[in-house]
C-alpha atoms as a PDB file:
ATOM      1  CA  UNK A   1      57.697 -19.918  97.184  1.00  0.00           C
ATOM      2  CA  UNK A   2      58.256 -16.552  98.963  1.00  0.00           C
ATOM      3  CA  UNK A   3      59.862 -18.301 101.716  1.00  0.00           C
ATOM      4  CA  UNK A   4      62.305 -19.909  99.022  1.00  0.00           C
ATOM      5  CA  UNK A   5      62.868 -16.368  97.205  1.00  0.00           C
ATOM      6  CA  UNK A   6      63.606 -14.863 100.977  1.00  0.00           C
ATOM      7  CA  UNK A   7      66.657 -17.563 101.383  1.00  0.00           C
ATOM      8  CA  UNK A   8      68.051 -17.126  98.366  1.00  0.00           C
ATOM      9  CA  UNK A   9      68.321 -13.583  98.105  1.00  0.00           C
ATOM     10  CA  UNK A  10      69.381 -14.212 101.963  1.00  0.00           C
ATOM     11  CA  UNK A  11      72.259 -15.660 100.282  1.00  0.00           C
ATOM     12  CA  UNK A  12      72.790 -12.938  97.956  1.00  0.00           C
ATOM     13  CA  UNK A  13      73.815 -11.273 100.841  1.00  0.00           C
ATOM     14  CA  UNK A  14      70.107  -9.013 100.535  1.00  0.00           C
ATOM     15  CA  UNK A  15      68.817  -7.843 103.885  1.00  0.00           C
ATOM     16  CA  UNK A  16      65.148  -8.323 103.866  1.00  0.00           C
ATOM     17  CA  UNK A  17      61.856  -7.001 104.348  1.00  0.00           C
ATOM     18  CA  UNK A  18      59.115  -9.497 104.680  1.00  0.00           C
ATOM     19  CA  UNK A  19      54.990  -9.304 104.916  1.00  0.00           C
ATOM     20  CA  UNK A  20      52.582 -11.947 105.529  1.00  0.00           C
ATOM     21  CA  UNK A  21      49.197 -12.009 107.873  1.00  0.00           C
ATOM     22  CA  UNK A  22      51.057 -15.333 109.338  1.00  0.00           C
ATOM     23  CA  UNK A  23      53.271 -14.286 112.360  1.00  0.00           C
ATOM     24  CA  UNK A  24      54.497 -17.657 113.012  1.00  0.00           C
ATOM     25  CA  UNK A  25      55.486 -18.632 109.393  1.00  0.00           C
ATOM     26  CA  UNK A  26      57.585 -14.737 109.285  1.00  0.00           C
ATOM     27  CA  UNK A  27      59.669 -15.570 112.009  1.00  0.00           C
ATOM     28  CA  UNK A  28      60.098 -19.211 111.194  1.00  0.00           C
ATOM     29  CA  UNK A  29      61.380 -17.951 107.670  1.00  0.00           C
ATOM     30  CA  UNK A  30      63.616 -14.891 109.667  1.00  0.00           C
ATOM     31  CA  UNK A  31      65.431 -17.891 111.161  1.00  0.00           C
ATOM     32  CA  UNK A  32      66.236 -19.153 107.699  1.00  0.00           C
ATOM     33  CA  UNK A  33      67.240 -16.026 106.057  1.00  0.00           C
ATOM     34  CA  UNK A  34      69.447 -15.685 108.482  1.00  0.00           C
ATOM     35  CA  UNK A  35      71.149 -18.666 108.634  1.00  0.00           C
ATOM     36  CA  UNK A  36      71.348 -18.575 104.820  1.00  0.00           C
ATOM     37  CA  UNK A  37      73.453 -15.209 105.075  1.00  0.00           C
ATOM     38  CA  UNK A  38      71.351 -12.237 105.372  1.00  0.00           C
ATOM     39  CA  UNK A  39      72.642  -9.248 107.569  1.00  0.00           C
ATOM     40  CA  UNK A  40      69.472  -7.758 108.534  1.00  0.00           C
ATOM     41  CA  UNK A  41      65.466  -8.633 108.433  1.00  0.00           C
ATOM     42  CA  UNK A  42      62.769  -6.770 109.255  1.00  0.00           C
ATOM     43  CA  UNK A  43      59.496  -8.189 109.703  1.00  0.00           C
ATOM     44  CA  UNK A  44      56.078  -6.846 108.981  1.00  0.00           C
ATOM     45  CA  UNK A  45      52.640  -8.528 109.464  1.00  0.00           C
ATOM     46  CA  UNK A  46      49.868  -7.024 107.715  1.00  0.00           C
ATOM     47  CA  UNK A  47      47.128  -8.223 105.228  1.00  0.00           C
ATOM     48  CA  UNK A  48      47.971  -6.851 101.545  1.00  0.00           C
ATOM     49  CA  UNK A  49      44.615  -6.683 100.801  1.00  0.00           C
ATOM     50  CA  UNK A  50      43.783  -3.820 102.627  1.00  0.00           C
ATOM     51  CA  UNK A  51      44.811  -0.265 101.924  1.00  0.00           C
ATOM     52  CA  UNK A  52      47.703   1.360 103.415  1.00  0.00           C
ATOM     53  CA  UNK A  53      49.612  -2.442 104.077  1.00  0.00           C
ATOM     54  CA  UNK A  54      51.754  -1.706 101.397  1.00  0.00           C
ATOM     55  CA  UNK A  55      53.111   1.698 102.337  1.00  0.00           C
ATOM     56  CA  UNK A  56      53.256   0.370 105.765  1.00  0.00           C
ATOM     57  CA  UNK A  57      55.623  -2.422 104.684  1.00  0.00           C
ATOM     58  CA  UNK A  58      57.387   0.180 102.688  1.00  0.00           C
ATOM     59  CA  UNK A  59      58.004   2.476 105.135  1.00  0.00           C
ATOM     60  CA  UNK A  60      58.964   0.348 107.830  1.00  0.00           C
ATOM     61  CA  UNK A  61      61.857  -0.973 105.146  1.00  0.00           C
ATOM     62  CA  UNK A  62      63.587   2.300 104.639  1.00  0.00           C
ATOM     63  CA  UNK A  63      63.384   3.175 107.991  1.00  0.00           C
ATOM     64  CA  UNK A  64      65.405  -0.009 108.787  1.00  0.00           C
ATOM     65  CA  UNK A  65      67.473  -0.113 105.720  1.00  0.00           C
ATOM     66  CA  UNK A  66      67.311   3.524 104.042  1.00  0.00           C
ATOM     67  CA  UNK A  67      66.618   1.887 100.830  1.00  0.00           C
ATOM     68  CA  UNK A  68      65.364  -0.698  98.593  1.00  0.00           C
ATOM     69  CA  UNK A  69      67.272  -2.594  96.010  1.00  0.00           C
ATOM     70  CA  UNK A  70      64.400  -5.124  95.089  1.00  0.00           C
ATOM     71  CA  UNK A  71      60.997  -5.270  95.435  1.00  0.00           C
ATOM     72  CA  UNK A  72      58.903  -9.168  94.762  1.00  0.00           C
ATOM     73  CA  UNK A  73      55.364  -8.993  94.751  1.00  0.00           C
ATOM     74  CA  UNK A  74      54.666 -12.616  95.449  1.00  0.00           C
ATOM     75  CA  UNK A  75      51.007 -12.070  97.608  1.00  0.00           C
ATOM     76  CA  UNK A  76      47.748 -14.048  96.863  1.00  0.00           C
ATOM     77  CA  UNK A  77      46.814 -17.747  96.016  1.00  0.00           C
ATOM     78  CA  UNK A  78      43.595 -17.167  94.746  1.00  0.00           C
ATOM     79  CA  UNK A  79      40.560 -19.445  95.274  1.00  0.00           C
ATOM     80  CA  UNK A  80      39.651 -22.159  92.554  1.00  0.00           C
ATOM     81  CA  UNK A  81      36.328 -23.721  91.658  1.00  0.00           C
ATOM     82  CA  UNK A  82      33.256 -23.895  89.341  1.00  0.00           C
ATOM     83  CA  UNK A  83      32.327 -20.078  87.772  1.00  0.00           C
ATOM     84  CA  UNK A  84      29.046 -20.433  88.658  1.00  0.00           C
ATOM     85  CA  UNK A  85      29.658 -21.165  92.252  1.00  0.00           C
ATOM     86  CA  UNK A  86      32.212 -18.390  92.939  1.00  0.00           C
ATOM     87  CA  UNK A  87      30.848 -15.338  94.239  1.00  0.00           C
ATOM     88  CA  UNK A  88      31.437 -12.095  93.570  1.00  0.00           C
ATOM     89  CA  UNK A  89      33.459 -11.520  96.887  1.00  0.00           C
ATOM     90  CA  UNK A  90      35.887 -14.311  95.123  1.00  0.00           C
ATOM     91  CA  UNK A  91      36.776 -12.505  92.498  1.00  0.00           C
ATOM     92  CA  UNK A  92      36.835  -9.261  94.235  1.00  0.00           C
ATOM     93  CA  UNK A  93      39.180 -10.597  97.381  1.00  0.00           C
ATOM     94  CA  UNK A  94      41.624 -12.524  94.705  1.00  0.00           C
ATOM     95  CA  UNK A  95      41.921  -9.131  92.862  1.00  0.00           C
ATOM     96  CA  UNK A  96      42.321  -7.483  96.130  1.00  0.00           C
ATOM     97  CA  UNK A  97      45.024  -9.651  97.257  1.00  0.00           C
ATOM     98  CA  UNK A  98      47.176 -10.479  94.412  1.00  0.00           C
ATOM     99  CA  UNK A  99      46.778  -7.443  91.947  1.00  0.00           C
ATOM    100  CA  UNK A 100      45.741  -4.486  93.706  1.00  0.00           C
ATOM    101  CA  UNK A 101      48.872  -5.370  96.418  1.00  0.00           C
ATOM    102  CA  UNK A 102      51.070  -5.072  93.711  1.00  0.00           C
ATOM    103  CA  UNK A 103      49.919  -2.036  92.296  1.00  0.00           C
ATOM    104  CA  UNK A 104      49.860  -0.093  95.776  1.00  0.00           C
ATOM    105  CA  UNK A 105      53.804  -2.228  96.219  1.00  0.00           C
ATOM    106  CA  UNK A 106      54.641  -0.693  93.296  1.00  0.00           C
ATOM    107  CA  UNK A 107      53.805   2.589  93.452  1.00  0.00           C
ATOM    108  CA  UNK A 108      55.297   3.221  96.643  1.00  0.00           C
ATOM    109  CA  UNK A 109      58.299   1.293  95.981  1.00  0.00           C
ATOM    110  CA  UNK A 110      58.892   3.556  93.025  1.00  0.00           C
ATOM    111  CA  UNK A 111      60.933   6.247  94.197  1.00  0.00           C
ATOM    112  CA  UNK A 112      63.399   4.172  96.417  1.00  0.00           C
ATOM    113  CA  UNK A 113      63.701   1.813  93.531  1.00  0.00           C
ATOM    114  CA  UNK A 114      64.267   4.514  91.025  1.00  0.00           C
ATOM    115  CA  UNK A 115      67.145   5.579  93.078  1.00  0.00           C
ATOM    116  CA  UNK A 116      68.488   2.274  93.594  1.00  0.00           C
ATOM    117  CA  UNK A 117      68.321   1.720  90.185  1.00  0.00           C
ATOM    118  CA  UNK A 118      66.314  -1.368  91.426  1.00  0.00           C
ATOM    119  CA  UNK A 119      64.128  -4.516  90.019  1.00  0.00           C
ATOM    120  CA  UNK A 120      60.992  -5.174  90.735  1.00  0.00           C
ATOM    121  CA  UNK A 121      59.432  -8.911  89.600  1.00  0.00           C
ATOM    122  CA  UNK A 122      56.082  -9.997  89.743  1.00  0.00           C
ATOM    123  CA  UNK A 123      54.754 -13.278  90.358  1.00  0.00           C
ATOM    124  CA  UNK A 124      52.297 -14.180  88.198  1.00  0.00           C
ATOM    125  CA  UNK A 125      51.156 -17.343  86.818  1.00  0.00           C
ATOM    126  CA  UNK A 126      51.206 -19.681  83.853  1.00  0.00           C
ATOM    127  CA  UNK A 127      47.304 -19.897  84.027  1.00  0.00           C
ATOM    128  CA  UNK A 128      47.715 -16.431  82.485  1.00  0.00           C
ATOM    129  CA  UNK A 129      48.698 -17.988  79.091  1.00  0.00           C
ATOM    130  CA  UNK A 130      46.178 -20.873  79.039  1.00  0.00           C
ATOM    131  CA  UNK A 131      42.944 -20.707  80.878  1.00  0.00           C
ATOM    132  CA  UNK A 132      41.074 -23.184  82.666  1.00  0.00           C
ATOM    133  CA  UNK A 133      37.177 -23.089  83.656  1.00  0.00           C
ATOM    134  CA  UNK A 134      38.385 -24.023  86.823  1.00  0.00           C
ATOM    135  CA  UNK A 135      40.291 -21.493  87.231  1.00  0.00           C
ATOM    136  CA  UNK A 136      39.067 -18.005  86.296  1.00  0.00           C
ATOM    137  CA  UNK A 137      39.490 -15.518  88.950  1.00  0.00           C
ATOM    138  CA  UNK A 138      43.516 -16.645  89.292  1.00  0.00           C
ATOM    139  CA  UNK A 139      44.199 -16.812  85.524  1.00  0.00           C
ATOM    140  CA  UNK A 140      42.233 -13.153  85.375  1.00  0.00           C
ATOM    141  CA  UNK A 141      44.133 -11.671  87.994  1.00  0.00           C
ATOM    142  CA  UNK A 142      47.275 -13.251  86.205  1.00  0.00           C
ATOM    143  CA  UNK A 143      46.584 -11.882  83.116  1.00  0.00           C
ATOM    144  CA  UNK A 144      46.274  -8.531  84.272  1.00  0.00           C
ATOM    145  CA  UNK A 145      49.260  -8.673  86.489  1.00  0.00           C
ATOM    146  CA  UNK A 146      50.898  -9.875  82.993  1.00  0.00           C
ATOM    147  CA  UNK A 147      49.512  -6.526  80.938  1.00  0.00           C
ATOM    148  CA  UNK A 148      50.029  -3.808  84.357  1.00  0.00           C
ATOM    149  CA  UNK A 149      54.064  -4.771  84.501  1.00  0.00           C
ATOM    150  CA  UNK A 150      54.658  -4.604  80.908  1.00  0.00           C
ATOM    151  CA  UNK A 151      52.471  -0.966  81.095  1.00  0.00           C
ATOM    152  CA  UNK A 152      54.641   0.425  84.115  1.00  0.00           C
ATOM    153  CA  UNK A 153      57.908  -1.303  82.236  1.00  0.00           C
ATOM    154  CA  UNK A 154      57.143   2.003  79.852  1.00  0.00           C
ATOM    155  CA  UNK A 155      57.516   4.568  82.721  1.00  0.00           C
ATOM    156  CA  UNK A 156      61.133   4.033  83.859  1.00  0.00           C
ATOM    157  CA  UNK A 157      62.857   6.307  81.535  1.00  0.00           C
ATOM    158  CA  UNK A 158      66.200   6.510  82.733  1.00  0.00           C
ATOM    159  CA  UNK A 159      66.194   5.734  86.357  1.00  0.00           C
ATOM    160  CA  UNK A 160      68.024   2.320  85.311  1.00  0.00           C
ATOM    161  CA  UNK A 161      65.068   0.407  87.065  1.00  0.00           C
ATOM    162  CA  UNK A 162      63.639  -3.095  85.871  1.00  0.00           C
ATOM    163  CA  UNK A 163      60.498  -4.523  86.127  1.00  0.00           C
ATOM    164  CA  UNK A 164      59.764  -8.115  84.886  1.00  0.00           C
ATOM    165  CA  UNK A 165      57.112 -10.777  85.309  1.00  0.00           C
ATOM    166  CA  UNK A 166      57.733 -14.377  86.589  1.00  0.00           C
ATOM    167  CA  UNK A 167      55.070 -16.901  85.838  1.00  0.00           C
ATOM    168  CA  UNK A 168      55.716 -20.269  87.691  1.00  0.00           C
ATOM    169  CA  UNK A 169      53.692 -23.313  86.571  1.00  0.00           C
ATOM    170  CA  UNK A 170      53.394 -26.441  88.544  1.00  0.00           C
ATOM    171  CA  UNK A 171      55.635 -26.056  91.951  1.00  0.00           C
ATOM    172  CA  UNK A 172      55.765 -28.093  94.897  1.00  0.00           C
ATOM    173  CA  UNK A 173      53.976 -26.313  97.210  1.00  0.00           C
ATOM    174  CA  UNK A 174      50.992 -26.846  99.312  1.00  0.00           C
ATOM    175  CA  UNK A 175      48.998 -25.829  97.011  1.00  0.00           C
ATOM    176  CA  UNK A 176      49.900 -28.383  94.515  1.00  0.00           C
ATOM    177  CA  UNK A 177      48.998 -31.141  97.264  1.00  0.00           C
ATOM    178  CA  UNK A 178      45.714 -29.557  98.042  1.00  0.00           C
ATOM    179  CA  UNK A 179      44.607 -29.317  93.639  1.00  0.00           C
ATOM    180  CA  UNK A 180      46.236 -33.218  94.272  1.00  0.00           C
ATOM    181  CA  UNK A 181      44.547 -34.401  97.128  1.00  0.00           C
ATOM    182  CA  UNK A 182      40.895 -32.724  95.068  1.00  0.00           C
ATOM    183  CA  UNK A 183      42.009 -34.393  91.849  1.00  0.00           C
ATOM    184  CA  UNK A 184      42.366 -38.221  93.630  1.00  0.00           C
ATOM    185  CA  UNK A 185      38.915 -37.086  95.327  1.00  0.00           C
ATOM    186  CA  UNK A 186      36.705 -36.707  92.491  1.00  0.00           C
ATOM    187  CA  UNK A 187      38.357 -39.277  90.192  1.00  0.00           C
ATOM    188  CA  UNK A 188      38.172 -41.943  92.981  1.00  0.00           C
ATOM    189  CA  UNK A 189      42.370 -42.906  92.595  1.00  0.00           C
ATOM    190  CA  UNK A 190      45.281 -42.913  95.151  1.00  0.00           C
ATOM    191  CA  UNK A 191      47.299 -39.871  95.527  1.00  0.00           C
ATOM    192  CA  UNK A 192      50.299 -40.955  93.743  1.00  0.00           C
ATOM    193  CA  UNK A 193      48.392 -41.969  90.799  1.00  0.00           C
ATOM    194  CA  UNK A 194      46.398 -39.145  90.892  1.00  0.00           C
ATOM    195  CA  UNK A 195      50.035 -36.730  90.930  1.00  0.00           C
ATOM    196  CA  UNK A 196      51.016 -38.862  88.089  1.00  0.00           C
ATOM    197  CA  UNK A 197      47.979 -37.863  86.094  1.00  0.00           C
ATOM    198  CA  UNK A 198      48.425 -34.331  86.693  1.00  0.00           C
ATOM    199  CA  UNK A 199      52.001 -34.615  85.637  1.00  0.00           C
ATOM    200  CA  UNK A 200      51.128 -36.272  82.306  1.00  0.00           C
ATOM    201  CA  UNK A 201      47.952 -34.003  81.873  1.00  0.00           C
ATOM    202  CA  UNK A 202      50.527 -30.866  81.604  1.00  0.00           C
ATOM    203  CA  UNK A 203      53.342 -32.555  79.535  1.00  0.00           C
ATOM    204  CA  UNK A 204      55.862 -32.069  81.993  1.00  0.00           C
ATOM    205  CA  UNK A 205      59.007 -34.122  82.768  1.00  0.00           C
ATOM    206  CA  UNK A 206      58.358 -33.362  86.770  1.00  0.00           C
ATOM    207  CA  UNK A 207      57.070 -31.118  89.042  1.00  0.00           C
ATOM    208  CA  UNK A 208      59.351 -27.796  90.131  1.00  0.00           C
ATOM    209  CA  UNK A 209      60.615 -27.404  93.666  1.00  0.00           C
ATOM    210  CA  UNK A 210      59.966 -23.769  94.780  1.00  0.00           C
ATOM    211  CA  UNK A 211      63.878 -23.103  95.136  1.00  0.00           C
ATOM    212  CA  UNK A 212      64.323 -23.381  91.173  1.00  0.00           C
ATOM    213  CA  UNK A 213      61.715 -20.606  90.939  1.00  0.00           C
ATOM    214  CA  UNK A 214      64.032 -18.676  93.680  1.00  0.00           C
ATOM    215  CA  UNK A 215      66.830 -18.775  91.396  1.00  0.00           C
ATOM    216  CA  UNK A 216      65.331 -17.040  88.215  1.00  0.00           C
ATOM    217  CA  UNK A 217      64.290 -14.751  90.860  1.00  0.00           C
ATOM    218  CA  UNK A 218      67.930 -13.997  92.318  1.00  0.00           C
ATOM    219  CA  UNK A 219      68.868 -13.799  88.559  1.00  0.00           C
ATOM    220  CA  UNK A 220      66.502 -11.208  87.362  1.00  0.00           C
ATOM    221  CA  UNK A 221      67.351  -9.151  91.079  1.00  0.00           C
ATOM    222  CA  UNK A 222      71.434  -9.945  90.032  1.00  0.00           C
ATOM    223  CA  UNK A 223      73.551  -7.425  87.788  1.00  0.00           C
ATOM    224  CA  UNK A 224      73.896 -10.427  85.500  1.00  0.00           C
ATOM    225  CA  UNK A 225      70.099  -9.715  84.326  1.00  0.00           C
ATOM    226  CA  UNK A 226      70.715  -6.271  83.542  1.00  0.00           C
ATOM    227  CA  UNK A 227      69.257  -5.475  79.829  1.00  0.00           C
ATOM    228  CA  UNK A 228      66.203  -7.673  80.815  1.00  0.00           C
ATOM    229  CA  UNK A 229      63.057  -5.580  80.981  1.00  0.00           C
ATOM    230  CA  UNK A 230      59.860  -5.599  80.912  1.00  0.00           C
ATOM    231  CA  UNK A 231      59.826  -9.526  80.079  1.00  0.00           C
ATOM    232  CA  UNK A 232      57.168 -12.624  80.458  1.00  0.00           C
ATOM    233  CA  UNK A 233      59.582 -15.461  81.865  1.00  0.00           C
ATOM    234  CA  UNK A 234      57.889 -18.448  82.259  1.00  0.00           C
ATOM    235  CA  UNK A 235      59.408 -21.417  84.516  1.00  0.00           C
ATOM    236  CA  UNK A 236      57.099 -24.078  84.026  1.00  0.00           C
ATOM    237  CA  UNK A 237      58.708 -27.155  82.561  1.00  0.00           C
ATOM    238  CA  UNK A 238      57.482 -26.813  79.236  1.00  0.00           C
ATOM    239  CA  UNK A 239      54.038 -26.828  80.270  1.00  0.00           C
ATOM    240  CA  UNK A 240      52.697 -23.721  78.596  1.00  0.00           C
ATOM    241  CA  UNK A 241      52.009 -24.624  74.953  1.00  0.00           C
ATOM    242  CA  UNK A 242      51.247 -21.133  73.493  1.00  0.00           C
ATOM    243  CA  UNK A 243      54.024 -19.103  71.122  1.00  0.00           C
END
């Protein structure tokens, strides 16, 4: 998905920072971004789960670009499986990753993006609405990613900032082929059957390519979302049933 939200803000006309431990995939996704229209990207390799990554990635954007319009906080898949067979360094390195990343984004983000009068969005996740035993550290770390945007939303005053929450649900993505490929596994079917099970199992029409998450994205970075803050926006299909 980042990969998909770095093209299409690409074709905003956004230059672009962009952070990842994978070398090979930045510069494979430079290429893109600036094919797809970008004027400038800067590329920064670190692991967000260790301290001082995101003020490194921060720094080395304004020193390229002397500002920062948008910020996306789009780190971490974290690790599925039985509760009882997670450890504690599971829950600690999926916390690390996804929600302590964007804390440390955000906070020194802040003052560009309060002069920018900027956005930030985090990713977050549908499993933040409806847990699964399967799935506890991600729908935790979800959930609190859900309850620390809406908290900061507060603190703008009148810089003009916003700061939403994007929570994708079923998206074609690696991922979803790996939770796929398990699924056909333990249930003994083919792959396509077991995809089709999934699919019915979530009441969704189909699953979501990762460029129709991109373009609520470029939407909530775009003037046109102006007097949205501090919102949950689900893109999902339909698959979260909670009011």
């Amino acid at each position: 998905m980042g990969r998909a939200f770095a093209i299409g803000l690409a074709r905003d006309g956004f230059a672009l920072s962009l952070c990842a431990r994978d070398t090979e995939g930045l510069e494979a996704t430079a290429e893109m971004a600036r094919a797809a229209g970008s004027p400038k990207v800067v590329l920064v390799a670190a692991d967000l789960s260790q301290t001082g990554a995101a003020e490194k990635v921060v720094g080395a954007t304004l020193e390229a670009t002397g500002r920062i319009d948008a910020l996306i906080n789009n780190a971490g898949a974290t690790k599925r499986g039985d509760f009882f067979v997670l450890t504690e360094d599971d829950f600690l390195e999926g916390f690390a990753l996804k929600f302590h990343a964007t804390v440390r984004f955000c906070k020194a983000a802040w003052p560009a993006l309060a002069e920018s009068k900027g956005a930030i969005v985090n990713i977050s996740g549908v499993g933040a609405h409806t847990p699964e035993p399967d799935f506890t550290i991600g729908g935790s770390v979800n959930s609190a990613l859900i309850n620390f945007t809406k908290a900061i939303s507060k603190r703008v005053g009148d810089t003009g900032m916003r700061i939403n929450t994007l929570c994708p649900g079923h998206i074609v993505t690696d991922r979803l082929a790996k939770r796929i490929e398990t699924l056909a596994r333990e249930r003994g079917i083919l792959l396509e059957d077991a995809r089709e099970e999934m699919r019915l199992e979530q009441g969704i029409q189909r699953f979501a390519d990762p460029e129709e998450v991109a373009n609520v994205v470029r939407f909530l970075c775009s003037p046109a979302a102006s007097y949205i803050h501090g919102a949950v926006i689900n893109v999902d299909g339909g698959a979260t049933p909670g009011i």
